[in-house]
Protein backbone atom coordinates (compact mmCIF):
# COMPACT_ATOMS: atom_id res chain seq x y z
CA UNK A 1 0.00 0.00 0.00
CA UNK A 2 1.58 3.64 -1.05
CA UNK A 3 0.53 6.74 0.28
CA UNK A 4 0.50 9.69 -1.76
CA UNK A 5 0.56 13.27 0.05
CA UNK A 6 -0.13 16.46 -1.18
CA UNK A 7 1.51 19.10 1.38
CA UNK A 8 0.28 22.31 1.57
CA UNK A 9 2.50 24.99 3.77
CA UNK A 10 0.00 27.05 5.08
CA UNK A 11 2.35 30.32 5.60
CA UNK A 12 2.96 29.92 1.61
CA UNK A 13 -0.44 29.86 0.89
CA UNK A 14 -2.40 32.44 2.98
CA UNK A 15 -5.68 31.76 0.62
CA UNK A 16 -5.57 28.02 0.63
CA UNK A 17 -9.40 26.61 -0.12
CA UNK A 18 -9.87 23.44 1.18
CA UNK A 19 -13.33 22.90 0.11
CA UNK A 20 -12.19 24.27 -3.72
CA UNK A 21 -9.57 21.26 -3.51
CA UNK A 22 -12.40 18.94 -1.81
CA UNK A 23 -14.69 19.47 -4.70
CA UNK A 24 -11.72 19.21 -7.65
CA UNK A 25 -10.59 15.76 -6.42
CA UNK A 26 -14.23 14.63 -5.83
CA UNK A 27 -14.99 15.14 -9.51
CA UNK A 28 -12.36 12.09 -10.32
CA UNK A 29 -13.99 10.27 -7.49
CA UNK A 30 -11.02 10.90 -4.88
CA UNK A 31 -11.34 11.56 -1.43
CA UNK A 32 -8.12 12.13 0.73
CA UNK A 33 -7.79 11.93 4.52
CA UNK A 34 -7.23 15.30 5.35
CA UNK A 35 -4.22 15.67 7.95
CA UNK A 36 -3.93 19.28 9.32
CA UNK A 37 -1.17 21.02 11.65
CA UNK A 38 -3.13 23.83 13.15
CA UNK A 39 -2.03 26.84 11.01
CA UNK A 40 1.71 25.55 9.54
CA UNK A 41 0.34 22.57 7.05
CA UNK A 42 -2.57 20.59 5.56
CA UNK A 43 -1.70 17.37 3.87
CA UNK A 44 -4.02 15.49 1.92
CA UNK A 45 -3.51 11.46 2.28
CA UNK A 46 -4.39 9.27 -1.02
CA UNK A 47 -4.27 5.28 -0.39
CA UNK A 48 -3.84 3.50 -2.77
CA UNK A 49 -2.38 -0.18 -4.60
CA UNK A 50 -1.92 1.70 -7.66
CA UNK A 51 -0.10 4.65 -7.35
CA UNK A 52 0.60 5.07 -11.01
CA UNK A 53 -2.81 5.39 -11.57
CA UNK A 54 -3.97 7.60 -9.08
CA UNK A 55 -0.66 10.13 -9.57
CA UNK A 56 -1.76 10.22 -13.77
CA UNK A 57 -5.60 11.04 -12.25
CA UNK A 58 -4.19 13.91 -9.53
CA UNK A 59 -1.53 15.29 -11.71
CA UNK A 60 -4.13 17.58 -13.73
CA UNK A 61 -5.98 18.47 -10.76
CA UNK A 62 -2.82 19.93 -8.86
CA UNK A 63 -1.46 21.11 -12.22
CA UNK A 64 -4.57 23.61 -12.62
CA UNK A 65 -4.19 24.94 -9.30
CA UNK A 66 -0.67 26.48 -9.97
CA UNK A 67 -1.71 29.56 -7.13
CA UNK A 68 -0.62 27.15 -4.21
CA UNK A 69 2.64 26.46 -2.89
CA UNK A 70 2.38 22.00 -2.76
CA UNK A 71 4.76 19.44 -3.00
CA UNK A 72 3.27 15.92 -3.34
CA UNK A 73 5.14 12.98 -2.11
CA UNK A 74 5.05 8.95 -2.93
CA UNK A 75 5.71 6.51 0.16
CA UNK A 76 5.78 2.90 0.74
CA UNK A 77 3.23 2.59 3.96
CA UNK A 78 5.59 0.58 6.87
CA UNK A 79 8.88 1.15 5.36
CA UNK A 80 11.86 2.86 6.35
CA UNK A 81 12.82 4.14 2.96
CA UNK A 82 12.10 7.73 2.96
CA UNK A 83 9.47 9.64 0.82
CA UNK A 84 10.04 10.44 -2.58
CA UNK A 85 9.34 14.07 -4.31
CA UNK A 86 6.63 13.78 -7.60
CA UNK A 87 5.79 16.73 -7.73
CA UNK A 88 7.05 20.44 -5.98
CA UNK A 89 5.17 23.83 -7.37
CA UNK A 90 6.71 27.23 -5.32
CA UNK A 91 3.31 28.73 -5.94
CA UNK A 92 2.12 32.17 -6.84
């Protein structure tokens, strides 16, 4: 099972929309666990066997959304190895 995370650092984006996101992944049918750090971060959690699959189906989503600061991140759930960088946008 791979996780993939889209991290959000709050301070870089000052008008993050959750809900906007919400609605943009829940038109391709995905619904993250939302994971948030009072007001430094907000990660959004995909699960997933394929992560091929669900990256190609996110990938558009986050592209379009070029305002926010995000850097998405593949990892092997109950590993060791460390997290590896898709995806890093610096934001408007």
């Amino acid at each position: 099972m791979k996780c993939i995370t889209l991290h959000f650092p709050l301070l870089e984006n000052k008008q993050f929309n959750l809900q906007h996101w919400m609605a943009d992944f829940a038109k391709i049918d995905r619904f993250p666990e939302v994971e948030r750090d009072q007001d430094n971060y907000i990660n959004l959690n995909f699960f997933t066997e394929q992560p091929e699959e669900l990256w190609q189906a996110l990938k558009p989503v986050i592209e379009k959304n070029t305002d926010h600061s995000v850097i998405v991140m593949s990892e092997e759930l109950d590993s060791e190895e460390d997290a590896e960088i898709l995806y890093e946008h610096p934001g408007m």
